[in-house]
Protein backbone atom coordinates (compact mmCIF):
# COMPACT_ATOMS: atom_id res chain seq x y z
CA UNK A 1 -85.22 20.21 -36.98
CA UNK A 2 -84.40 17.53 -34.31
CA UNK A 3 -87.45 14.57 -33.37
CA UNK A 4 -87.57 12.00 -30.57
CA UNK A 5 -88.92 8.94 -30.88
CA UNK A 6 -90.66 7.52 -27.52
CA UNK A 7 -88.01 5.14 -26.36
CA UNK A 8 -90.05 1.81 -26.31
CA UNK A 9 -91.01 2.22 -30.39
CA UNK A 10 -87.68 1.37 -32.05
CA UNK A 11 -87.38 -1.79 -31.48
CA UNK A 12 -84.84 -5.15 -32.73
CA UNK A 13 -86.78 -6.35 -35.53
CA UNK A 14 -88.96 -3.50 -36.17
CA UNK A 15 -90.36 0.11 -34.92
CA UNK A 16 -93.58 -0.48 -32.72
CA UNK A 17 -96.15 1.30 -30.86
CA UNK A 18 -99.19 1.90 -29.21
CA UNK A 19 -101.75 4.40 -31.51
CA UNK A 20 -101.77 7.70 -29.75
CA UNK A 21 -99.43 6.87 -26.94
CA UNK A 22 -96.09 5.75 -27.51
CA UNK A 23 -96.59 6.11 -31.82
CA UNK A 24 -98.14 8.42 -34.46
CA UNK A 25 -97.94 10.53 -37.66
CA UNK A 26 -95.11 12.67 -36.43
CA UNK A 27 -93.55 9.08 -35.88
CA UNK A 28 -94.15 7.68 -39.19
CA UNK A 29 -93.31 11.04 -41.08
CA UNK A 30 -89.57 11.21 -38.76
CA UNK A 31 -89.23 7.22 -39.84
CA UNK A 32 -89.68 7.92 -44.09
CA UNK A 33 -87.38 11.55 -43.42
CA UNK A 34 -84.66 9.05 -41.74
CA UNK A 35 -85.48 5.67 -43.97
CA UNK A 36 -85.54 7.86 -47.18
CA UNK A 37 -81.59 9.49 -45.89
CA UNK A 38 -80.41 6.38 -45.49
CA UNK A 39 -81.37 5.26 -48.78
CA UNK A 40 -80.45 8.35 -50.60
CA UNK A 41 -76.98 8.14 -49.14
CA UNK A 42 -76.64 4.46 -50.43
CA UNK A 43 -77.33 5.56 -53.87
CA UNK A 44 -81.34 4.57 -53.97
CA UNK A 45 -84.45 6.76 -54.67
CA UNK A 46 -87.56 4.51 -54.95
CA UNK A 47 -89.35 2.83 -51.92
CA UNK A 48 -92.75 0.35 -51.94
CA UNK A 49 -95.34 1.30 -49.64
CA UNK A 50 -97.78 -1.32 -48.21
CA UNK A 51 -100.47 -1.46 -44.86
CA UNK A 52 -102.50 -3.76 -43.09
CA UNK A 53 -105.69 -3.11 -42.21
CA UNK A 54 -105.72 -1.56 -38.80
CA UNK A 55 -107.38 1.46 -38.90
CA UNK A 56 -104.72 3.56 -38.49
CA UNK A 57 -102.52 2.34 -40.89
CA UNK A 58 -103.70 4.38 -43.41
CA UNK A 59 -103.05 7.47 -41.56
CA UNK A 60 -99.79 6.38 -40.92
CA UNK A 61 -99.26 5.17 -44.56
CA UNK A 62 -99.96 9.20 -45.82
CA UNK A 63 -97.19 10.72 -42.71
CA UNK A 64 -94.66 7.82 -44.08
CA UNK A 65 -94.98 8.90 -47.35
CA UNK A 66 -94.77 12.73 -46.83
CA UNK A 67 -91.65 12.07 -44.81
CA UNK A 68 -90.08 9.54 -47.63
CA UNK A 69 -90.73 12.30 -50.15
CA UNK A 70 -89.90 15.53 -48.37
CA UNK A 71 -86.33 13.82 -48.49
CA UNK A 72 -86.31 13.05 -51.83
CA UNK A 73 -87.43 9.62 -52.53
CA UNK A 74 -90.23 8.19 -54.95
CA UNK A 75 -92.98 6.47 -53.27
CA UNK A 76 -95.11 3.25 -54.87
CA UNK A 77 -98.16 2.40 -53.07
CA UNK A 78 -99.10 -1.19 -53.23
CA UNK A 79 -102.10 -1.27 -51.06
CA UNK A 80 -103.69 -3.07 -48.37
CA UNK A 81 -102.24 -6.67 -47.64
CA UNK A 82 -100.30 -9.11 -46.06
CA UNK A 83 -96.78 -8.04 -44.91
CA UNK A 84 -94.95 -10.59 -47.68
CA UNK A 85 -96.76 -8.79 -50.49
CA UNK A 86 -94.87 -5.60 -49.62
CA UNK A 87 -91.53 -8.30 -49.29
CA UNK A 88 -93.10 -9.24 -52.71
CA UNK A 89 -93.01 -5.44 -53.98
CA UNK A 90 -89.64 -5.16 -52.85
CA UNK A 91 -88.34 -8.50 -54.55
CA UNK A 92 -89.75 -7.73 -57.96
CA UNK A 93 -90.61 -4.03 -58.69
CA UNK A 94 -87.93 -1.86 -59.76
CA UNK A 95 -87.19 -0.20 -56.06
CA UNK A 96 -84.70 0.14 -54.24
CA UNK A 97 -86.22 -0.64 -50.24
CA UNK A 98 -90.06 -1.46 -49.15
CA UNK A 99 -91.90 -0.40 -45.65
CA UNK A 100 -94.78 -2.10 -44.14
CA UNK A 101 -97.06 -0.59 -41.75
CA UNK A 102 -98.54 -3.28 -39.42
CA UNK A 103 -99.03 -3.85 -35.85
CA UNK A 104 -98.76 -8.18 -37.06
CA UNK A 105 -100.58 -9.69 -34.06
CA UNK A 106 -100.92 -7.21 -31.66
CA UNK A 107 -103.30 -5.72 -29.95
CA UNK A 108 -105.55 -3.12 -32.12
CA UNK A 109 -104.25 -0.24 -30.35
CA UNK A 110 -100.66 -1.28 -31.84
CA UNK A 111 -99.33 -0.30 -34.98
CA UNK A 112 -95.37 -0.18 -36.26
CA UNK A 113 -93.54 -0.75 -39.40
CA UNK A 114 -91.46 -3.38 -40.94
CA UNK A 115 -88.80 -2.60 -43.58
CA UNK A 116 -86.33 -3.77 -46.36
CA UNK A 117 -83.52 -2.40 -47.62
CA UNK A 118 -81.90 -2.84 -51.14
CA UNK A 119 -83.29 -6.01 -50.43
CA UNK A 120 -81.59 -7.09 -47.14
CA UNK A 121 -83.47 -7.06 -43.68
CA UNK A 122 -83.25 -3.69 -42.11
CA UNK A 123 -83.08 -4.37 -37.79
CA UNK A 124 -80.98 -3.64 -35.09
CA UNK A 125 -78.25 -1.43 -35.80
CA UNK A 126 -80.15 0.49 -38.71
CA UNK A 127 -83.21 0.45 -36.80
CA UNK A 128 -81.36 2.81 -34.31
CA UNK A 129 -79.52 4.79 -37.31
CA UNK A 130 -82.98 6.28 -37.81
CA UNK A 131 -83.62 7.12 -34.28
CA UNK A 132 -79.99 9.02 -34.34
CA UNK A 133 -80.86 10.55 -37.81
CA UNK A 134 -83.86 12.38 -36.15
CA UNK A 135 -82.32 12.89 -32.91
CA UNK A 136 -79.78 15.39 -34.67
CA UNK A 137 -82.49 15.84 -37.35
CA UNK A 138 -79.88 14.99 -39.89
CA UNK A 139 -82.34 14.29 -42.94
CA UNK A 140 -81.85 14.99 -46.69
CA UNK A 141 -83.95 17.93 -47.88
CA UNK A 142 -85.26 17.44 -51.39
CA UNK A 143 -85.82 20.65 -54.00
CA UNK A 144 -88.45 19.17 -55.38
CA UNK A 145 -90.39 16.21 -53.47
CA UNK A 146 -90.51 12.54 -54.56
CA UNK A 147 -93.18 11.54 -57.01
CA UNK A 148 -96.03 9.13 -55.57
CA UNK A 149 -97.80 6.69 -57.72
CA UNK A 150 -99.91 3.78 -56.52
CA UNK A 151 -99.63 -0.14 -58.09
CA UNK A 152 -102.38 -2.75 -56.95
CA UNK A 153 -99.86 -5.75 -57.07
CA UNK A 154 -102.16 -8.07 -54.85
CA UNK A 155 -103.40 -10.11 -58.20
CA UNK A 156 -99.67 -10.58 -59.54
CA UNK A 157 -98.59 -11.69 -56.18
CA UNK A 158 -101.14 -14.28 -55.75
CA UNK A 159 -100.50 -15.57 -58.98
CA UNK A 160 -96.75 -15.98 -57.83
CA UNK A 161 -97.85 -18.23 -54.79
CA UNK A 162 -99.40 -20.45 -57.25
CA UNK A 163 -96.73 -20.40 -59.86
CA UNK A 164 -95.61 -24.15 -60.07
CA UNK A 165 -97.87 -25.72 -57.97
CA UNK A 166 -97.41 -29.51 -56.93
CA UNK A 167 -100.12 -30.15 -54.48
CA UNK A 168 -103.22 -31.98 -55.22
CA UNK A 169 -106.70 -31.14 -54.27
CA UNK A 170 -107.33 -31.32 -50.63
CA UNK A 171 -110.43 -30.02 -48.36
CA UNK A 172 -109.06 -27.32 -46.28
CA UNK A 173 -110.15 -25.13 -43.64
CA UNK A 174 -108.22 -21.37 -44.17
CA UNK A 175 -108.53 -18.95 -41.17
CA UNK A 176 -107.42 -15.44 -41.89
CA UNK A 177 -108.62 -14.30 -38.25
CA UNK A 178 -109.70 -10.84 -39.84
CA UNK A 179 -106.30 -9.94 -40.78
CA UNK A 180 -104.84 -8.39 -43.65
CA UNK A 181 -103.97 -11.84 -44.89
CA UNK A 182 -107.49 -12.35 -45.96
CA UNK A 183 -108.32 -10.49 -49.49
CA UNK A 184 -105.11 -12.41 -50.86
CA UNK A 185 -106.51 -15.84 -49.32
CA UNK A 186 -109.80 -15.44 -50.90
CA UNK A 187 -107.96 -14.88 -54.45
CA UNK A 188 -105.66 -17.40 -53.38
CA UNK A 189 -108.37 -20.44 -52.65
CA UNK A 190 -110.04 -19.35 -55.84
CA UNK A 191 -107.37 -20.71 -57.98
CA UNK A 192 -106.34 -24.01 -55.90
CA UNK A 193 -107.85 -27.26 -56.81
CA UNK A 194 -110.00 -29.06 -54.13
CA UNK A 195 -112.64 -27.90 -51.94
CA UNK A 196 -111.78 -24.87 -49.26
CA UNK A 197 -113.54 -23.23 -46.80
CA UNK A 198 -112.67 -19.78 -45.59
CA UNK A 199 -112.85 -18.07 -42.00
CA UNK A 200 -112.87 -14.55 -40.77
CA UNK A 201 -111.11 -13.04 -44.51
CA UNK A 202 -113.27 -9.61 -44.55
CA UNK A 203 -110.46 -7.28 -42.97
CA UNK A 204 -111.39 -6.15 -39.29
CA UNK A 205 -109.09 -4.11 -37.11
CA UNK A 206 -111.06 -4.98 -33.87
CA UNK A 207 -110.36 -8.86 -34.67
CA UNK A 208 -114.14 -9.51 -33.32
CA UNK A 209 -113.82 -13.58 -33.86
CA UNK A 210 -110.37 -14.19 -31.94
CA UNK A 211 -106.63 -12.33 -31.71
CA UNK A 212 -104.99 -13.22 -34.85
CA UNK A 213 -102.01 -15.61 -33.89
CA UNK A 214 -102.26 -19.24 -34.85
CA UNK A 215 -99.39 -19.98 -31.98
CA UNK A 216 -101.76 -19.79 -28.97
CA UNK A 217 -104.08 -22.65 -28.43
CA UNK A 218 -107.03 -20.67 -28.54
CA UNK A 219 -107.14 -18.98 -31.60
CA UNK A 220 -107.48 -22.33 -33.31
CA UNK A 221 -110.67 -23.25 -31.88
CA UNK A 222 -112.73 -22.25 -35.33
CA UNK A 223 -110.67 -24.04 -37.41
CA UNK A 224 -110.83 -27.17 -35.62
CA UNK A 225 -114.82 -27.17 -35.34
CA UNK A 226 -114.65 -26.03 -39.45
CA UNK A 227 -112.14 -29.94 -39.71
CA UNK A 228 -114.21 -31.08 -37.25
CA UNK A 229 -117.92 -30.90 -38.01
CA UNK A 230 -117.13 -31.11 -41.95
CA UNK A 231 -114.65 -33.66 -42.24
CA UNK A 232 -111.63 -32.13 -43.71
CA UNK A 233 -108.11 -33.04 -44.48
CA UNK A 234 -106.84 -30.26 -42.25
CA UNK A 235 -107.01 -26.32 -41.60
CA UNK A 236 -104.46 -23.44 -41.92
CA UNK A 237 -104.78 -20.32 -39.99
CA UNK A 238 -102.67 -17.17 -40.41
CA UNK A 239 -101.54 -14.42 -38.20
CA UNK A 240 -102.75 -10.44 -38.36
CA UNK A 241 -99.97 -9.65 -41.36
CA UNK A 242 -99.35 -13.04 -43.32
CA UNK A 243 -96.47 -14.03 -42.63
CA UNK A 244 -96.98 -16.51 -39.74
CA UNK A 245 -98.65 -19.93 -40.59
CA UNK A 246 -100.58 -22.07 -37.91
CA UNK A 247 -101.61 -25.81 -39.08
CA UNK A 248 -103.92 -28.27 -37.41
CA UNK A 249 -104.47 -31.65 -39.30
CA UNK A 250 -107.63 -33.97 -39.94
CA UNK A 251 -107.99 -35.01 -35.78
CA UNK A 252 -107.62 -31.25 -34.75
CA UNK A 253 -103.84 -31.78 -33.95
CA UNK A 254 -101.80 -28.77 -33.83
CA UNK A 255 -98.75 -29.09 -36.35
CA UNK A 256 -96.44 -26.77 -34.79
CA UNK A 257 -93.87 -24.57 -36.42
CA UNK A 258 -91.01 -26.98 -36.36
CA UNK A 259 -92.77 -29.73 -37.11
CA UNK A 260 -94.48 -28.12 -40.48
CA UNK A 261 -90.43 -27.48 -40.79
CA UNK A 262 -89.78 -30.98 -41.11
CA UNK A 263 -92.27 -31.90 -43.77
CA UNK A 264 -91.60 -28.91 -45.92
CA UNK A 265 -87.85 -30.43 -45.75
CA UNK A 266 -88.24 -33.31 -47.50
CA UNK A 267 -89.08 -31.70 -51.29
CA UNK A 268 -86.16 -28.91 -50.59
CA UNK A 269 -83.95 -31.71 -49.81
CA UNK A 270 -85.09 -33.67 -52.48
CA UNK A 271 -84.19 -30.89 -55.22
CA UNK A 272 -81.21 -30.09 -53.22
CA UNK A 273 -79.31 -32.74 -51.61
CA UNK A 274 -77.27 -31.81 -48.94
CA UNK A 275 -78.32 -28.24 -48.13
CA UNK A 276 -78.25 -26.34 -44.80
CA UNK A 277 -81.88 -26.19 -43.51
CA UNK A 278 -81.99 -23.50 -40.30
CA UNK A 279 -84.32 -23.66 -37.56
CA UNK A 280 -84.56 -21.44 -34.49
CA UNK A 281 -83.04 -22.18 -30.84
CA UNK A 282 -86.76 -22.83 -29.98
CA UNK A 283 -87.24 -25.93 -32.16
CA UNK A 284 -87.62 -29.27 -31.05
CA UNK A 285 -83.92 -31.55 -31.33
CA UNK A 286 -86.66 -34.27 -33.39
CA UNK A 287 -86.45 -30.93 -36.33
CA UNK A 288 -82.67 -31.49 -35.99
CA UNK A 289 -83.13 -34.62 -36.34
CA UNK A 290 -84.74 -35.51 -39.04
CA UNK A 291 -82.88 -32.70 -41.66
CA UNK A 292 -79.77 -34.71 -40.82
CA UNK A 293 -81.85 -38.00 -41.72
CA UNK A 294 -83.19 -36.70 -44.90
CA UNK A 295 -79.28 -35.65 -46.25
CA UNK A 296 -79.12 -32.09 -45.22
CA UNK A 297 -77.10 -29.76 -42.75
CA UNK A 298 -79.48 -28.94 -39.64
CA UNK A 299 -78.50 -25.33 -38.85
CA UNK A 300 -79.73 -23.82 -35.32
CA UNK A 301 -79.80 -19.94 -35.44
CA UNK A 302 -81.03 -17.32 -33.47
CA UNK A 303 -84.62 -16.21 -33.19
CA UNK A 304 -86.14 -13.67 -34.84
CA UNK A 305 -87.35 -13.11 -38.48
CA UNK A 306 -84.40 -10.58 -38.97
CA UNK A 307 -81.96 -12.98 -38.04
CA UNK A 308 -82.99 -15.65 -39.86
CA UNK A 309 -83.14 -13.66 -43.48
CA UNK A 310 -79.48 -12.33 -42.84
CA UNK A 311 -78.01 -15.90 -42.18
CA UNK A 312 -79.96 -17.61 -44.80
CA UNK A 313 -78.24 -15.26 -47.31
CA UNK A 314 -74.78 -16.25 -45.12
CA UNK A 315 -75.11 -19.78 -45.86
CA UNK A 316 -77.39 -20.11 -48.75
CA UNK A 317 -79.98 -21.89 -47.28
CA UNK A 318 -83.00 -22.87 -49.19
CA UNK A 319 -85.38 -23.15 -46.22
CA UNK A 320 -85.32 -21.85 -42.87
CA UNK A 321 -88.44 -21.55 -40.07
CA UNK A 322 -89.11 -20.31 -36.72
CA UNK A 323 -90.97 -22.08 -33.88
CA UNK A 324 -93.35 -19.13 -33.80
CA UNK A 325 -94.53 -20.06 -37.87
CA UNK A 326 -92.62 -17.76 -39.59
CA UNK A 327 -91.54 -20.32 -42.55
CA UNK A 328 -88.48 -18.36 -45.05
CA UNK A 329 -88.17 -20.29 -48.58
CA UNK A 330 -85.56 -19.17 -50.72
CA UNK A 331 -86.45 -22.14 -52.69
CA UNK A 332 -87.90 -21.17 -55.89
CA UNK A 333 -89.12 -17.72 -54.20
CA UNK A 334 -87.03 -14.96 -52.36
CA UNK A 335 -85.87 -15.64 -48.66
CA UNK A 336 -88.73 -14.23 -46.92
CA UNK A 337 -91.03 -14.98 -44.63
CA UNK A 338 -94.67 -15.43 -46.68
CA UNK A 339 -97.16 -17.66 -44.86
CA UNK A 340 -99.69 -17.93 -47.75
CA UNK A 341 -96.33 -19.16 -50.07
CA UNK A 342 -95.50 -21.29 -47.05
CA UNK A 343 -99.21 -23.05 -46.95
CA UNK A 344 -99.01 -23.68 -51.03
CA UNK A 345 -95.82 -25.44 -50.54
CA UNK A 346 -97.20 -27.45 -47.73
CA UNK A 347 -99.81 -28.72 -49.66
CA UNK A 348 -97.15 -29.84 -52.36
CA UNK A 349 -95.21 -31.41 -49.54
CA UNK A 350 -98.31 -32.85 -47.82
CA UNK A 351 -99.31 -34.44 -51.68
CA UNK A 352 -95.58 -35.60 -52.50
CA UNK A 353 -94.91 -37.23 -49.62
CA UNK A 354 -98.39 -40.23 -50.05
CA UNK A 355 -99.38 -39.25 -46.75
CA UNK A 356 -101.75 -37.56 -45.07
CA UNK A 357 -101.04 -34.70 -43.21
CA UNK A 358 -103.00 -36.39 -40.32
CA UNK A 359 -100.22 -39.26 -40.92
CA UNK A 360 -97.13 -37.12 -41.14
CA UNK A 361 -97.95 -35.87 -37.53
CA UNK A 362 -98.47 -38.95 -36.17
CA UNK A 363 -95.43 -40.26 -37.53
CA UNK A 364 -93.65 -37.50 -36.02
CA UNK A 365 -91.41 -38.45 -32.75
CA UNK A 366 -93.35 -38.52 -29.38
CA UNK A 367 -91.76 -35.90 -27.65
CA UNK A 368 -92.76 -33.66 -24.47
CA UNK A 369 -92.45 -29.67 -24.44
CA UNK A 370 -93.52 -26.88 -22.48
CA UNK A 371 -95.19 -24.03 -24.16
CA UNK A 372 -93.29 -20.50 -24.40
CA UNK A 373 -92.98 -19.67 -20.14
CA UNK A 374 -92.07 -16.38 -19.98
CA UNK A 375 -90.32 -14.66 -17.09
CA UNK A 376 -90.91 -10.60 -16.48
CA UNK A 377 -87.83 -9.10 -15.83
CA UNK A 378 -86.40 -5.49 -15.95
CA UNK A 379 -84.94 -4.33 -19.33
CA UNK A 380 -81.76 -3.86 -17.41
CA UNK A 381 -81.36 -7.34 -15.51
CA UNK A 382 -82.77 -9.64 -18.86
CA UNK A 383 -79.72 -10.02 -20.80
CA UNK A 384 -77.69 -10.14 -17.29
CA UNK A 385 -79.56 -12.87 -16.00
CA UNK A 386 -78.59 -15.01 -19.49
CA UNK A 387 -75.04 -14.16 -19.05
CA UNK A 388 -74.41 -15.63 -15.19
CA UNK A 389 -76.71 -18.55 -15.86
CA UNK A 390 -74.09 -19.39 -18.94
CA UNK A 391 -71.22 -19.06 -16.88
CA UNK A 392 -72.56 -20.99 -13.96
CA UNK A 393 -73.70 -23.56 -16.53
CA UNK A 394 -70.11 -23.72 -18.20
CA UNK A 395 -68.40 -23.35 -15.00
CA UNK A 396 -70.17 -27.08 -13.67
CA UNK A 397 -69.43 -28.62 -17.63
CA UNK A 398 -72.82 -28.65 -18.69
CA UNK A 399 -73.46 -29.28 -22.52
CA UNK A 400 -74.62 -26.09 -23.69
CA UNK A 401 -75.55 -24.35 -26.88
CA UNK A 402 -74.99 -20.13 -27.10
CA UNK A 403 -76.58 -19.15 -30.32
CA UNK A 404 -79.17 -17.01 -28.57
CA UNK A 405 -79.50 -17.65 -25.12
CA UNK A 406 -78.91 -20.94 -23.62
CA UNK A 407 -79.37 -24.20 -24.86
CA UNK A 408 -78.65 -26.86 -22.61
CA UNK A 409 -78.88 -30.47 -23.50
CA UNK A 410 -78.94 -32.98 -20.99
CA UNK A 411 -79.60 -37.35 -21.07
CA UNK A 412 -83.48 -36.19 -20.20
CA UNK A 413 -83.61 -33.82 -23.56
CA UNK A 414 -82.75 -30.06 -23.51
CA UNK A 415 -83.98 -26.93 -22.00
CA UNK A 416 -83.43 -22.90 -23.73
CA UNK A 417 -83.40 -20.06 -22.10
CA UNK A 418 -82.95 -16.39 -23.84
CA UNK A 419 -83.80 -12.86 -23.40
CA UNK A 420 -86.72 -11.66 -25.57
CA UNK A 421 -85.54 -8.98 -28.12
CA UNK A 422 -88.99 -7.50 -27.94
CA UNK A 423 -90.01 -7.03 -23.73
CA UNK A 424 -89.00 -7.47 -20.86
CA UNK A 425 -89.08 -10.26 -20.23
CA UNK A 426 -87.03 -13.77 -20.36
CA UNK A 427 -87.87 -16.88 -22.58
CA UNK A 428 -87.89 -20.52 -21.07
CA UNK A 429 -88.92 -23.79 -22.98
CA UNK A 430 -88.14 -27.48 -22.39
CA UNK A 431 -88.44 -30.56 -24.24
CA UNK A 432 -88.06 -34.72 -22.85
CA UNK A 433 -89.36 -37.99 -23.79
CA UNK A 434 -91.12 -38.13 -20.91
CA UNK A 435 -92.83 -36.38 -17.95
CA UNK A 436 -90.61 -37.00 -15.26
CA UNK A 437 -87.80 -36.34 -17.73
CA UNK A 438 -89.64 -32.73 -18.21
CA UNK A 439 -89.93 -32.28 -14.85
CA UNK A 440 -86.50 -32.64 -14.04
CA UNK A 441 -85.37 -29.73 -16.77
CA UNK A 442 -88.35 -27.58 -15.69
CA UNK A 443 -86.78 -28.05 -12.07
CA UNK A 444 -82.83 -27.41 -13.48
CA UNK A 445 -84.49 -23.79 -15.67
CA UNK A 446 -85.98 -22.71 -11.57
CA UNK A 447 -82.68 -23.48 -10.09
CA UNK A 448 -80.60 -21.18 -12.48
CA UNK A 449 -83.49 -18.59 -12.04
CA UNK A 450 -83.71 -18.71 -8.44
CA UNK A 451 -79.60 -18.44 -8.37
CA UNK A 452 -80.00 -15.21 -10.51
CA UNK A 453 -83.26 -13.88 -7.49
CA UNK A 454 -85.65 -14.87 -10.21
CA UNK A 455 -88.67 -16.46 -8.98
CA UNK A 456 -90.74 -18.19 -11.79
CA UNK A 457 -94.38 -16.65 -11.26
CA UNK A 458 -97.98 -17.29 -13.02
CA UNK A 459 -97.14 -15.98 -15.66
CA UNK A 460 -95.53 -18.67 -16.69
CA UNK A 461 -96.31 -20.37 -19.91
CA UNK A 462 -98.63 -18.24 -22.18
C-alpha cells in the first residue's frame, strides 16, 4: 500500500506541517512504517519516542508508534519534554534511533518530527528515503508487532545537565515561553545554587504570554522587566522545544548566539588547547576572531542544526553554535544541540571567567549588523539567484566565502547571502564597524539582488 506525503512536509532538517492541512496521523503512521524500514534494514529494532506539548503531539505520538511497530520495531516512550531529552534517550538508552514530535517555534497549528539515527543526524537525503519508501509503499511487515513500553527519563536527564557543575550561584531570570522546555527547567532551577526566577514553565500549546523564540526582539520583553525590576545578574529564555537558548545580561542587553559562542569558548579551549570550534556562516567575523585569539581553529560551516552535528563528528569538534542559539557541546556531553545543557555551561563559563556576564558583553567588539532580512522568492529561482550572484561576485574578484551561500568580505566588514533550506525565501545579513560602512554592504546585497530582478521589499529584516 503506496502513501503520499503533501509535498511541503518533508523538509531539509526535518518533516513539518500544518495540523490538519498539510500533516496528520496518516503522516506520522507512513513516517514510523518508513523510519522503522530503514532501521530494520540497517540491522536495528528499538526506537525512543518523545513529544512536546502541542496538543496534537500526542495524537501524533500514538500514529508514529503504530507505524514504527506494524514494521517491526520496539517502541520506548519517554514522555513529554524538550527535544534534547529525546537526543538524551537516544545517547544513553539501549536503542538504536530516537523521533521527536515538535512543531519547535512555530506557530500552534504546526507540528513535525525530528529524528536520530544509530546516533547520527537523520536530514536531507534520508529525509526523502522515507518519502520514496511510502511512495512505492515499500515498508517491512512485521509477524508479530513491536513491543511498546514507556520510561519517564526527564529526572535522569536533568540530573545529567547538572553533572559536574562549575558555576556559582547567580540570580537568574529563566523564560520557558510555555514550551516544552519548562517541566525540565523547573527540576532544573531546583537543584542550581543561587536565587532563580521562572517564567511561563506550565506547558501551553497556544503560547498565551509570547511566541516561543528567544531570537526575535520581542519575545524577550518579560525577561528583561523580570532583570529589570528585580535586579538580576541576567535572564535566559528558551525556544518552544529546548534546544535554542536566548540570553540577555544584567542592563537588558541581548547576548546573541555568537556572542554566547565566544564565552562558552574559553573553558573548551582551556581543557582543550587548540581545538576546532565551528560557528555558522551567520556569525559575526569578532566569533572568528576571538577562537583564533584564545588558541583554537575557528571553523565556519553551514547553517542548520543537521549540518552542524555531521561536521562536528568530521572534525571532532568540542563545541559548535548557530547564530539562531542552537549551542552543540560534545564537550563532556554528546554533540547535540541541548539549550538547558548549554545555559548550565554558561553559567560555569560566566563564573570562570571573574566577570560578569554584563562585563563579558561589554567587552565584546563594537560591531554593526543587520538582523536576519529575508527576501521571498520562488522555490524554483532561490538557489538560482545564489548561484549568478557567486559568479558575478567571482567574475569582478571579490573576496568571497561559499560554505552556504555567499560570504563576501570587504575593507567595510562582510555581507552573507544564502537560500533558506526551510521557505522560500532568501537570507541576507551584514556586519561593519560602522554605519556608513553598513550602509555601503546593505547597498552592494541590493545591487546583486536587483541584477538577479530581485527587489528587496518590507519584508525585509524580521
Amino acid at each position: 500500500m503506496s502513501y503520499t506525503f503533501h509535498p511541503t512536509s518533508l523538509r531539509e532538517y526535518d518533516i513539518r506541517g500544518v495540523i490538519g492541512d498539510t500533516l496528520g496521523p496518516d503522516d506520522a503512521r507512513a513516517i514510523g512504517r518508513g523510519f522503522a524500514t530503514l532501521l530494520r534494514r540497517a540491522g536495528g529494532t528499538r526506537v525512543a519516542v518523545g513529544w512536546d506539548g502541542r496538543e496534537s503531539s500526542p495524537m501524533l505520538a500514538d500514529a508514529l508508534v503504530e507505524g514504527l511497530t506494524a514494521s517491526g520495531c520496539d517502541v520506548v516512550r519517554v514522555g513529554l519534554g524538550p527535544t534534547p531529552m529525546l537526543y538524551y534517550a537516544e545517547a544513553v538508552l539501549e536503542v538504536d534511533g530516537g523521533i521527536m514530535i515538535t512543531g519547535s517555534h512555530n506557530p500552534p497549528s504546526y507540528n513535525g518530527f525530528k529524528m536520530a539515527f544509530q546516533h547520527r543526524p537523520f536530514f536531507g537525503a534520508d529525509i526523502q528515503q522515507i518519502g520514496k519508501l511510502a511512495s512505492e509503499g515499500d515498508w517491512e511487515e512485521a509477524e508479530t508487532p513491536g513491543q511498546v513500553s514507556d520510561f519517564d527519563i526527564l529526572d535522569q536527564y536533568v540530573g545529567r545537565l547538572v553533572a559536574g557543575y562549575q558555576g556559582g550561584a547567580f540570580r537568574v531570570a529563566w523564560d520557558a515561553g510555555n514550551g516544552a522546555a519548562g517541566p525540565a527547567l523547573e527540576k532544573l532551577a531546583a537543584q542550581l545554587p543561587g536565587e532563580h526566577h521562572l517564567l511561563f514553565t506550565d506547558v501551553d500549546s497556544r503560547f498565551p504570554n509570547h511566541h516561543p523564540d528567544p531570537t526575535e526582539e520581542k519575545n524577550l520583553e518579560h525577561l528583561r522587566a523580570e532583570v529589570r525590576e528585580k535586579g538580576l545578574d541576567f535572564g535566559i529564555a528558551f525556544d518552544g522545544d529546548g534546544d535554542r537558548i536566548g540570553a540577555i545580561d544584567g542592563e537588558g542587553r541581548i547576548v546573541w548566539g555568537d556572542q554566547l559562542l565566544a564565552i562558552l569558548t574559553e573553558p573548551v579551549l582551556k581543557a582543550e588547547p587548540g581545538a576546532t570550534i565551528i560557528g555558522d556562516v551567520k556569525a559575526s567575523q569578532a566569533l572568528y576572531d576571538r577562537i583564533a585569539e584564545l588558541g583554537g581553529k575557528p571553523l565556519m560551516w553551514k547553517t542548520g542544526h543537521s549540518h552542524i552535528k555531521a561536521k562536528m563528528k568530521d572534525v571532532h569538534a568540542p563545541l559548535a553554535g548557530e547564530m539562531s542559539g542552537h549551542i552543540f557541546f560534545a564537550h563532556d556531553y554528546y554533540g547535540y544541540d541541548d539549550a538547558l545543557y548549554a545555559a548550565v555551561r554558561l553559567l560555569g563559563a560566566v563564573r570562570l571567567s571573574g566577570k560578569s556576564l554584563t562585563e563579558l558583553k561589554s567587552e565584546m567588539p563594537a560591531v554593526l549588523n543587520t538582523p536576519e532580512m529575508r527576501f521571498q522568492v520562488d522555490e524554483s529561482r532561490k538557489f538560482a539567484v545564489v548561484d549568478e550572484v557567486l559568479d558575478r561576485l567571482e567574475k569582478a574578484g571579490a573576496d568571497v566565502n561559499r560554505t552556504d551561500g555567499a560570504r563576501v568580505t570587504t575593507a567595510d566588514g562582510w555581507w552573507l547571502l544564502r537560500a533558506s533550506n526551510t521557505q522560500d525565501v532568501l537570507v541576507a545579513r551584514a556586519e561593519a564597524k560602522d554605519q556608513a560602512g553598513l550602509d555601503r554592504l546593505v547597498a552592494q546585497i541590493d545591487e546583486q539582488l536587483a541584477a538577479s530582478g530581485i527587489m528587496r521589499g518590507p519584508q525585509a529584516g524580521h
